[in-house]
Protein backbone atom coordinates (compact mmCIF):
# COMPACT_ATOMS: atom_id res chain seq x y z
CA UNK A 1 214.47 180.50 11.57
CA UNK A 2 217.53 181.67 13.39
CA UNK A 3 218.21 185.35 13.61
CA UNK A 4 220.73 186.66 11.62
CA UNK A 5 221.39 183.36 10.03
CA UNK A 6 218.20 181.62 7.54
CA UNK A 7 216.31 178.71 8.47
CA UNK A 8 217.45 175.56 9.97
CA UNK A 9 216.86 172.20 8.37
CA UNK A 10 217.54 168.65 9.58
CA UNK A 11 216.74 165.27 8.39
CA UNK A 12 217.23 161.34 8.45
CA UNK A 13 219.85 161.73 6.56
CA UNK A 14 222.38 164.38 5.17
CA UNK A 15 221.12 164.25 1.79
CA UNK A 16 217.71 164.62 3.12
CA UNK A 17 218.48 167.87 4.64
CA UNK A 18 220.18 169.27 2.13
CA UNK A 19 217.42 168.91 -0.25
CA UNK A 20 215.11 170.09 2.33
CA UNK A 21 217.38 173.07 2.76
CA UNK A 22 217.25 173.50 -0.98
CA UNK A 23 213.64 173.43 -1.62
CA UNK A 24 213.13 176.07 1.61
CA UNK A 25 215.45 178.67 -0.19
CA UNK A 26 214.20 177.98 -3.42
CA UNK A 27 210.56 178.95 -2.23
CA UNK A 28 211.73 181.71 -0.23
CA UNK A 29 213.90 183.03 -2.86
CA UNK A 30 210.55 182.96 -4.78
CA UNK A 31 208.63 184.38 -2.06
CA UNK A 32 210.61 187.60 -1.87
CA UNK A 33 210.57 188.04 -5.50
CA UNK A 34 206.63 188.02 -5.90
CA UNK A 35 206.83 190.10 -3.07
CA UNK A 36 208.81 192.99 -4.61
CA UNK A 37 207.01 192.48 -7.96
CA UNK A 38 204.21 193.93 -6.22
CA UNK A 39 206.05 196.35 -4.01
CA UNK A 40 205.06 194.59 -1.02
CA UNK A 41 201.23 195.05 -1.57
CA UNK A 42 200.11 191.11 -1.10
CA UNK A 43 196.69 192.17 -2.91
CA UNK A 44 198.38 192.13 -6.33
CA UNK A 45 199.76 188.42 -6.15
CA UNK A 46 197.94 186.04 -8.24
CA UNK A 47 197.18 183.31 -5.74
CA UNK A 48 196.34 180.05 -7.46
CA UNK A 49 192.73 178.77 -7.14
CA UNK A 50 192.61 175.54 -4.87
CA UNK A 51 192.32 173.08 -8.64
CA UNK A 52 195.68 174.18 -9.28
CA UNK A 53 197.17 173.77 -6.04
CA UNK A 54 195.96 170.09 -5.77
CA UNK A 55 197.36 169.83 -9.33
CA UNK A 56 200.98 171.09 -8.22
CA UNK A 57 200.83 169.12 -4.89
CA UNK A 58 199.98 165.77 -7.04
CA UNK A 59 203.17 166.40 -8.89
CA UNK A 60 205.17 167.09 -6.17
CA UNK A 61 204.02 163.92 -4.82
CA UNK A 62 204.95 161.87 -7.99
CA UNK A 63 208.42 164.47 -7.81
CA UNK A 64 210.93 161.14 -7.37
CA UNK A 65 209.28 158.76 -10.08
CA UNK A 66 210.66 157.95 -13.58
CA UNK A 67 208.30 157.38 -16.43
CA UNK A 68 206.59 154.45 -16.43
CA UNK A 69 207.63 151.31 -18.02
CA UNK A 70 205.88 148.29 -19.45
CA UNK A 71 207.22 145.33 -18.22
CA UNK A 72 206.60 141.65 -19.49
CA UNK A 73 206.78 139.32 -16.43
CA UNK A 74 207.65 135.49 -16.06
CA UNK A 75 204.26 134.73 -17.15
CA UNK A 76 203.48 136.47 -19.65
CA UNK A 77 201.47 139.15 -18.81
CA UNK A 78 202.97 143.01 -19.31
CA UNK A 79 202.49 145.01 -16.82
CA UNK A 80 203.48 148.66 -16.17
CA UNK A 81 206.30 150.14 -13.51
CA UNK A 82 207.41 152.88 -11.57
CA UNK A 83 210.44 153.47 -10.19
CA UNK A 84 211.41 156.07 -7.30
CA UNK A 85 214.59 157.58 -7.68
CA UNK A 86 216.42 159.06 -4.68
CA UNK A 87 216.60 162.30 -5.84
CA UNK A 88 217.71 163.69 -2.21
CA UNK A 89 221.05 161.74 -2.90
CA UNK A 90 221.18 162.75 -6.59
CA UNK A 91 220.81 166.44 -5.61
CA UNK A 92 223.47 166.50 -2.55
CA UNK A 93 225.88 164.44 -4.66
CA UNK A 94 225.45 166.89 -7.63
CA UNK A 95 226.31 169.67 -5.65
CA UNK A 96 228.75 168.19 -3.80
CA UNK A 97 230.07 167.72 -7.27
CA UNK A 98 229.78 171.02 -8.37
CA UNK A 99 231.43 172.19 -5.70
CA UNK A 100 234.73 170.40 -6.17
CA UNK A 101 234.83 171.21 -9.31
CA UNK A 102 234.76 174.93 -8.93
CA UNK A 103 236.75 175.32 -5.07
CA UNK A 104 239.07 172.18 -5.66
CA UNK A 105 238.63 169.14 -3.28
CA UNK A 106 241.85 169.80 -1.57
CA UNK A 107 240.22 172.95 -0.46
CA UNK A 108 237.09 171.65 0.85
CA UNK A 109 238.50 168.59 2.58
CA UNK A 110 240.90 169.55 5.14
């Protein structure tokens, strides 16, 4: 965290650290909420039970995958697929997107 300014991020990649970036507000956005919900008293959050963490951390794990598809193969025999999506490059592009849209590109790009 930098004072006076919110967390710093970095990454591989651009898109990497902007989802990074993303997720990080997102939770802390989150985090202040609960916190205010409560009026600060921590005792009063519902903390999930350790079952239900694993099960969110096994879906955050599977986060980039698209459904699985059954696939027939050269000889014969169907098998099922997954495919990863990179969602870091979805999500920067998206907003990059959005962003354009609503400021004008002429604006952004100098």
């Amino acid at each position: 965290m930098l004072e006076d300014h919110g967390p710093l991020v970095v990454g591989s990649r651009l898109e990497e650290a902007f989802s990074t970036m993303w997720f990080l507000t997102r939770a802390c956005q989150y985090q202040v909420r609960a916190m205010s919900s409560v009026g600060g008293d921590l005792s009063r959050i519902n903390i999930p039970t350790e079952k239900i963490e694993k099960e969110m951390n096994d879906r955050a794990d599977k986060f980039d995958e698209a459904p699985t598809i059954k696939v027939q193969r050269e000889d014969g025999v169907e098998e099922e697929v997954v495919e990863k999506h990179d969602t870091e490059a979805l999500m920067f592009h998206r907003a990059r997107r959005a962003a354009e849209t609503t400021f004008g590109a002429k604006n952004i790009y100098v």
